[in-house]
N, C-alpha and C. Protein backbone atom coordinates (compact mmCIF):
# COMPACT_ATOMS: atom_id res chain seq x y z
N UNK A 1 -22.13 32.25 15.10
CA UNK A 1 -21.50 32.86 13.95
C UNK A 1 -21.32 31.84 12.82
N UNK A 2 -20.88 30.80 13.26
CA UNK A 2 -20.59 29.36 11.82
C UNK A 2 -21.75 29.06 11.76
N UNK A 3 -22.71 29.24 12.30
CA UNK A 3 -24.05 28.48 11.92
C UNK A 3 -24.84 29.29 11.30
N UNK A 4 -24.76 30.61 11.49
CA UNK A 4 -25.22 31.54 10.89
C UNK A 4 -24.91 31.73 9.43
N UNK A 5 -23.54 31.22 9.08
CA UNK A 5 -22.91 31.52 8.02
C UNK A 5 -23.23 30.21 7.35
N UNK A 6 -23.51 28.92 7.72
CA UNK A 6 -24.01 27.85 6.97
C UNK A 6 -25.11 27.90 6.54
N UNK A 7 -25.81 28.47 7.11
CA UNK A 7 -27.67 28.23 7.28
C UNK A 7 -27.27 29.51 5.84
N UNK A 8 -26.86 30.81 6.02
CA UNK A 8 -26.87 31.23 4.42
C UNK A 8 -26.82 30.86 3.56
N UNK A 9 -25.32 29.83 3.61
CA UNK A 9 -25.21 28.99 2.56
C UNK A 9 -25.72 28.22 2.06
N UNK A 10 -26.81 27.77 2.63
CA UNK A 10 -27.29 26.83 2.39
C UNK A 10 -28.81 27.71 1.86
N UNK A 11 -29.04 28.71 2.08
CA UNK A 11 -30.15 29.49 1.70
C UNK A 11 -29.81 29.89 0.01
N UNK A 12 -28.40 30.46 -0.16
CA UNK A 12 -27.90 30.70 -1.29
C UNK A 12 -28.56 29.23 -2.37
N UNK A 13 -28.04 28.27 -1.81
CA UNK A 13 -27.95 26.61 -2.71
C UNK A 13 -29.29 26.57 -3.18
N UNK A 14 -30.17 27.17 -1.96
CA UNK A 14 -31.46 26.45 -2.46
C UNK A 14 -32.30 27.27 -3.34
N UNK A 15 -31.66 29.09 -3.16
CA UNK A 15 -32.13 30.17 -4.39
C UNK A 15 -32.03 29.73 -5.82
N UNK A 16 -30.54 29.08 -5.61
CA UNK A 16 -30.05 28.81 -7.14
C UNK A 16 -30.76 28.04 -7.53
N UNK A 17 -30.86 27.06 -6.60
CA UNK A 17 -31.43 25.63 -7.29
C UNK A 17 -32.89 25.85 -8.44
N UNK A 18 -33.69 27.00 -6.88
CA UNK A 18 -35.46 27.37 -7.60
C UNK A 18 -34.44 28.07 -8.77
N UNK A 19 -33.75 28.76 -8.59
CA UNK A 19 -34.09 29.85 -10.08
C UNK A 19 -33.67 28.90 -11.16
N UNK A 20 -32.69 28.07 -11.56
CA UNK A 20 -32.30 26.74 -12.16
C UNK A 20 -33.48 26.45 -12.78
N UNK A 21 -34.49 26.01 -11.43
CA UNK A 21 -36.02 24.98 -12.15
C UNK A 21 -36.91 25.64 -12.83
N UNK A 22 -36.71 26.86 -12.13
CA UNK A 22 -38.02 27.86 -12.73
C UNK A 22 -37.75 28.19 -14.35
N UNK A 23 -36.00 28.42 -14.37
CA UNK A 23 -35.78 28.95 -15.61
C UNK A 23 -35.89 27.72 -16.67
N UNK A 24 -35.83 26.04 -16.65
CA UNK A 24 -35.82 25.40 -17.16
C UNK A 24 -37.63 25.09 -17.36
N UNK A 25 -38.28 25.42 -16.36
CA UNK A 25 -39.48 24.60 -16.07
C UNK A 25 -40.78 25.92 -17.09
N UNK A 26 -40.25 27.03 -17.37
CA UNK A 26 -41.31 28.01 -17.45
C UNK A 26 -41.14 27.56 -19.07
N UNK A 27 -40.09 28.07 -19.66
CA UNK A 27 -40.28 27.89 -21.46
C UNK A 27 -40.44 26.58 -21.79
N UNK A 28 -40.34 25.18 -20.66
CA UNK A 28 -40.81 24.08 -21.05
C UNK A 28 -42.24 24.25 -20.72
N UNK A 29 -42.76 24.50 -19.86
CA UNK A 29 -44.55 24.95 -19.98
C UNK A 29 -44.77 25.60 -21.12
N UNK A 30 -44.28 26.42 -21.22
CA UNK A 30 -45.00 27.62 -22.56
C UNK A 30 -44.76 26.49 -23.68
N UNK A 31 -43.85 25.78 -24.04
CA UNK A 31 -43.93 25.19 -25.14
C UNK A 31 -45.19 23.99 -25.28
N UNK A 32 -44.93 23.13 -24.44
CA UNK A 32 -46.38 22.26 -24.32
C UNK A 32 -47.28 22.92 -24.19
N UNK A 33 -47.89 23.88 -23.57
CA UNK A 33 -48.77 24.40 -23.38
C UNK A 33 -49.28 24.95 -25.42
N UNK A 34 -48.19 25.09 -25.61
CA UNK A 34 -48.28 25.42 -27.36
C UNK A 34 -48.48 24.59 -28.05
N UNK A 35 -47.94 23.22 -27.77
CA UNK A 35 -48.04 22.08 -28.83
C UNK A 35 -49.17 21.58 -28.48
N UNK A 36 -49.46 21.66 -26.93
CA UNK A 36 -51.10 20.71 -27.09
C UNK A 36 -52.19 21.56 -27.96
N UNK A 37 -52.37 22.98 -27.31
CA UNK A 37 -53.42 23.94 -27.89
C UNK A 37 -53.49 24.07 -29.37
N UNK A 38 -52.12 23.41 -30.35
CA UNK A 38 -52.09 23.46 -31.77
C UNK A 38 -53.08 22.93 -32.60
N UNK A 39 -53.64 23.26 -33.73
CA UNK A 39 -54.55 23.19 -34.46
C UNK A 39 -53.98 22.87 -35.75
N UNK A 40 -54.29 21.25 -36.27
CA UNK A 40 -53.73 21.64 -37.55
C UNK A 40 -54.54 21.96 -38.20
N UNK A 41 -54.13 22.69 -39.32
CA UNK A 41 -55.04 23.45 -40.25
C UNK A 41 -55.78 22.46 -41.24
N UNK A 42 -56.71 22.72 -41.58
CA UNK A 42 -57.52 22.32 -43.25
C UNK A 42 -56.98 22.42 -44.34
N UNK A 43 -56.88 21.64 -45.07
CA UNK A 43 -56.07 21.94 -46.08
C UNK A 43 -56.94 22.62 -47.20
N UNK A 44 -56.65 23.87 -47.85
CA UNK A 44 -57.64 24.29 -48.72
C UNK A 44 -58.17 23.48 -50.27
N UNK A 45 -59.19 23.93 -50.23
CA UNK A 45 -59.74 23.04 -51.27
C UNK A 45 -58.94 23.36 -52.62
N UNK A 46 -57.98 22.51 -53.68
CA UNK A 46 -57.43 23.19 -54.66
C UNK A 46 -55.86 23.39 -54.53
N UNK A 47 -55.75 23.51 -52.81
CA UNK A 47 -54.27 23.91 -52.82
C UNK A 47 -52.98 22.69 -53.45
N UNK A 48 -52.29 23.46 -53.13
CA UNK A 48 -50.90 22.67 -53.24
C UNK A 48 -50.55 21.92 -52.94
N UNK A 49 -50.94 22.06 -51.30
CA UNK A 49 -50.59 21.06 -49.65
C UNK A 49 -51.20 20.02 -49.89
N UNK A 50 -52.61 19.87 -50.09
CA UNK A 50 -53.67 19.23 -50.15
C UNK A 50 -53.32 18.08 -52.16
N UNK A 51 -52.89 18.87 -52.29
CA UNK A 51 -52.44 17.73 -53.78
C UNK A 51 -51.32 16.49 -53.49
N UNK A 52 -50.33 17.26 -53.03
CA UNK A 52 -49.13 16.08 -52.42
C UNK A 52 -49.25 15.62 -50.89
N UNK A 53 -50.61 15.92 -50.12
CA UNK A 53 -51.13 15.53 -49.31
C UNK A 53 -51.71 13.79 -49.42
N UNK A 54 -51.91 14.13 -50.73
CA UNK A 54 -52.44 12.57 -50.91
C UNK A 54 -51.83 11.32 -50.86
N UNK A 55 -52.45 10.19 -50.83
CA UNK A 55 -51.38 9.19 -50.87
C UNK A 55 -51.02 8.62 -52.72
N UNK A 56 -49.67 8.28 -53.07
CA UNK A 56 -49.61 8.39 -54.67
C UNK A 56 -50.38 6.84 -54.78
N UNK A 57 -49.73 6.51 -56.67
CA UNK A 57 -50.67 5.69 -57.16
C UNK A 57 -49.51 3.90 -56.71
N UNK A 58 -48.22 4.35 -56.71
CA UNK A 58 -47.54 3.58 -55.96
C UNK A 58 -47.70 2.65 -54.73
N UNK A 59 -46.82 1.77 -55.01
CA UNK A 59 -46.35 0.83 -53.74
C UNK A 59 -45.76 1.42 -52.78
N UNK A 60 -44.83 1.42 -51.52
CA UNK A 60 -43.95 1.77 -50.99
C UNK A 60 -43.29 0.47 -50.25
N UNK A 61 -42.06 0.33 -50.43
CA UNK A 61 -41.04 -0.58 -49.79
C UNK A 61 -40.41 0.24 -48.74
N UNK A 62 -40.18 -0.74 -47.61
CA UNK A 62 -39.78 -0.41 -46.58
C UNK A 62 -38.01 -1.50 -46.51
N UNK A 63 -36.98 -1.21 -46.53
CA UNK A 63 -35.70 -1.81 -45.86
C UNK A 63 -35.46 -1.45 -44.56
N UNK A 64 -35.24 -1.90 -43.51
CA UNK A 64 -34.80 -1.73 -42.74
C UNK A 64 -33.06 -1.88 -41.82
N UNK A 65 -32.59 -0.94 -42.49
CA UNK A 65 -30.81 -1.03 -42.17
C UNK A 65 -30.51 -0.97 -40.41
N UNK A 66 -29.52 -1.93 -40.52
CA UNK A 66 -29.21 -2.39 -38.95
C UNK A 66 -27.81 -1.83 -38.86
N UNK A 67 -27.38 -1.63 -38.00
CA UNK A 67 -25.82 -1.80 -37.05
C UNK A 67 -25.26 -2.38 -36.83
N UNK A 68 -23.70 -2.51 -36.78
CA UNK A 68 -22.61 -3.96 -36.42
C UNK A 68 -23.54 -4.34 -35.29
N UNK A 69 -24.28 -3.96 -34.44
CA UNK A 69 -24.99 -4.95 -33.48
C UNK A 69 -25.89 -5.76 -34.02
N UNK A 70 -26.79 -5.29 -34.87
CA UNK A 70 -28.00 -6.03 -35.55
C UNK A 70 -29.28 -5.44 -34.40
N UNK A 71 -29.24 -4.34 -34.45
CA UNK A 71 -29.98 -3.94 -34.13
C UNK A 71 -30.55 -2.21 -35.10
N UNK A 72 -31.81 -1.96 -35.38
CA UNK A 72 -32.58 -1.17 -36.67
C UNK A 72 -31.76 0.05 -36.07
N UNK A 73 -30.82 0.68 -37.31
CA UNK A 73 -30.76 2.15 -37.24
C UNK A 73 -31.10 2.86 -37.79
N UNK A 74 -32.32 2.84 -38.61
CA UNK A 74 -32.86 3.42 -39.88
C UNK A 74 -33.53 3.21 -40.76
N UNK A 75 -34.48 2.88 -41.37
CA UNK A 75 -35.34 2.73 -42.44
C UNK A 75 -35.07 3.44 -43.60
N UNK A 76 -35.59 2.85 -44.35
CA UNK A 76 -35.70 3.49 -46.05
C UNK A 76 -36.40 2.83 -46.29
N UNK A 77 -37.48 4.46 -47.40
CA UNK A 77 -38.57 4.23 -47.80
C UNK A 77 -38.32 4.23 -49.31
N UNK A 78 -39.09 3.95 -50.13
CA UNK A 78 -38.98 3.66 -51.40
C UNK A 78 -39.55 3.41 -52.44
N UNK A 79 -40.21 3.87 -53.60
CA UNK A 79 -41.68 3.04 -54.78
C UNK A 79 -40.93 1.78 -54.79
N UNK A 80 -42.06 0.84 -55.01
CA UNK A 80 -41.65 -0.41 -55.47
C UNK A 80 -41.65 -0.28 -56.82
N UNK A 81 -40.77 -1.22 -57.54
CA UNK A 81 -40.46 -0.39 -58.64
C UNK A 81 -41.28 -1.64 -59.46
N UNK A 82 -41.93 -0.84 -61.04
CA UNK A 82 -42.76 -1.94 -61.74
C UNK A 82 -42.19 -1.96 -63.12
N UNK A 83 -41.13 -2.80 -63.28
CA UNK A 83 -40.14 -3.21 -64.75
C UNK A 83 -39.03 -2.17 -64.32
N UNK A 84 -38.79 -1.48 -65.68
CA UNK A 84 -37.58 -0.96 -65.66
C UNK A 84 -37.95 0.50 -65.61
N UNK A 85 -38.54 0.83 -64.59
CA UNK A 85 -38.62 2.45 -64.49
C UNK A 85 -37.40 2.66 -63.31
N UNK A 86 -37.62 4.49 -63.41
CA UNK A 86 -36.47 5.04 -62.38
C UNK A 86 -37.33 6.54 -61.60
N UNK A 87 -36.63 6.23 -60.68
CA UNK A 87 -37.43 7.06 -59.47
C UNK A 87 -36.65 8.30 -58.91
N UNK A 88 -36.35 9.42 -59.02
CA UNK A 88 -35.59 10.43 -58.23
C UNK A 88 -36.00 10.27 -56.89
N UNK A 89 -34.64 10.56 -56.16
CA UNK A 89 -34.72 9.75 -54.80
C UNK A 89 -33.80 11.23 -54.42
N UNK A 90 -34.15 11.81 -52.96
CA UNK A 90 -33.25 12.69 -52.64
C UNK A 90 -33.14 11.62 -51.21
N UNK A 91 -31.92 11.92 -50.51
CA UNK A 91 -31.45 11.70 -49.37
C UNK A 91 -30.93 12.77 -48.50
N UNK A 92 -31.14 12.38 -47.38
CA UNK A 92 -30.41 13.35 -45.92
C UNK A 92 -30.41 13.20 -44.86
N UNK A 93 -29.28 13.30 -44.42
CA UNK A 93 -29.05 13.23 -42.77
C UNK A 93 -28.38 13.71 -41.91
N UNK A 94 -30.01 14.13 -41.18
CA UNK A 94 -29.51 14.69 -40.19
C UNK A 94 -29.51 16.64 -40.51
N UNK A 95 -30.06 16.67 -41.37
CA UNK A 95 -30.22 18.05 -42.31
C UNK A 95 -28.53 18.59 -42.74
N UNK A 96 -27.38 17.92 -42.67
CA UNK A 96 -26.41 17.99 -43.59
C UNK A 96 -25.91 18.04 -44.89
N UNK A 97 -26.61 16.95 -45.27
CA UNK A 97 -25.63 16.38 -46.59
C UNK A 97 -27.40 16.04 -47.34
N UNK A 98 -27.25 16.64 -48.29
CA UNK A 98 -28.52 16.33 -49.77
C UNK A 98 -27.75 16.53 -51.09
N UNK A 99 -28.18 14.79 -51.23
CA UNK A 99 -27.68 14.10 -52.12
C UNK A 99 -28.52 13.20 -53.25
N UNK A 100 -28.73 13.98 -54.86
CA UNK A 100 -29.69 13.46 -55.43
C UNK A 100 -29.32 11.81 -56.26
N UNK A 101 -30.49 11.30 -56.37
CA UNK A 101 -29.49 10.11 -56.91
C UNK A 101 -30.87 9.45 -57.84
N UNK A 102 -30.93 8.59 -58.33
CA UNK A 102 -31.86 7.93 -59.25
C UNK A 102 -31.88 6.38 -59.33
N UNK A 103 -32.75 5.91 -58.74
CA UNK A 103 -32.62 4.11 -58.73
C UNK A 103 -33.65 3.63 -59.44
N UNK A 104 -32.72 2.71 -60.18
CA UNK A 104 -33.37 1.77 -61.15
C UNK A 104 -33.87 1.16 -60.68
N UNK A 105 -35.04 0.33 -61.27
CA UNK A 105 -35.82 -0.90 -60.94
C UNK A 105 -34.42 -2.59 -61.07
N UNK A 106 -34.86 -3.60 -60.97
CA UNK A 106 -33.98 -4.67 -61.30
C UNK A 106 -35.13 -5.41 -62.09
């Protein structure tokens, strides 16, 4: 009778467990299974995509901001700037907070 009633229990543990994996393991297949088979598209000749697709006529500066540890938490990208021009710069993080701002050259 107690052994009977363990050996269930223990049948119960191990239902849950598969249905647990299966339910975690199936929409993680379907998704890879999606991202590998993805195709990126062509960009059409003329379009939009394909204009700011390009690389500009600019420099780009890289800073790299650290942590009270000194270790990289972030990059910023940036034109290098040539005399006294100014660059619209948007920022965001973390898709919160967009914040426009404008930096001068030095």
């Amino acid at each position: 009778m107690i052994q009977s009633y363990l050996v269930q229990r223990k049948r119960k543990w191990m239902v849950w467990l598969l249905a647990i994996v299966l339910i975690i393991a199936v929409p993680v297949t379907i998704f890879l299974k999606i991202i590998i088979h993805s195709n990126v598209p062509e960009l059409a000749e003329g379009s939009i995509e394909q204009h700011y697709a390009q690389q500009g006529s600019h420099l780009v500066k890289i800073e790299e901001v650290k942590n009270a540890l000194g270790e990289p938490a972030y990059r910023i990208y940036y034109p290098e700037f040539q005399g006294d021009e100014a660059y619209p710069v948007i920022s965001w993080g973390m898709g919160q907070v967009l914040i426009q701002i404008v930096m001068m050259g030095s």
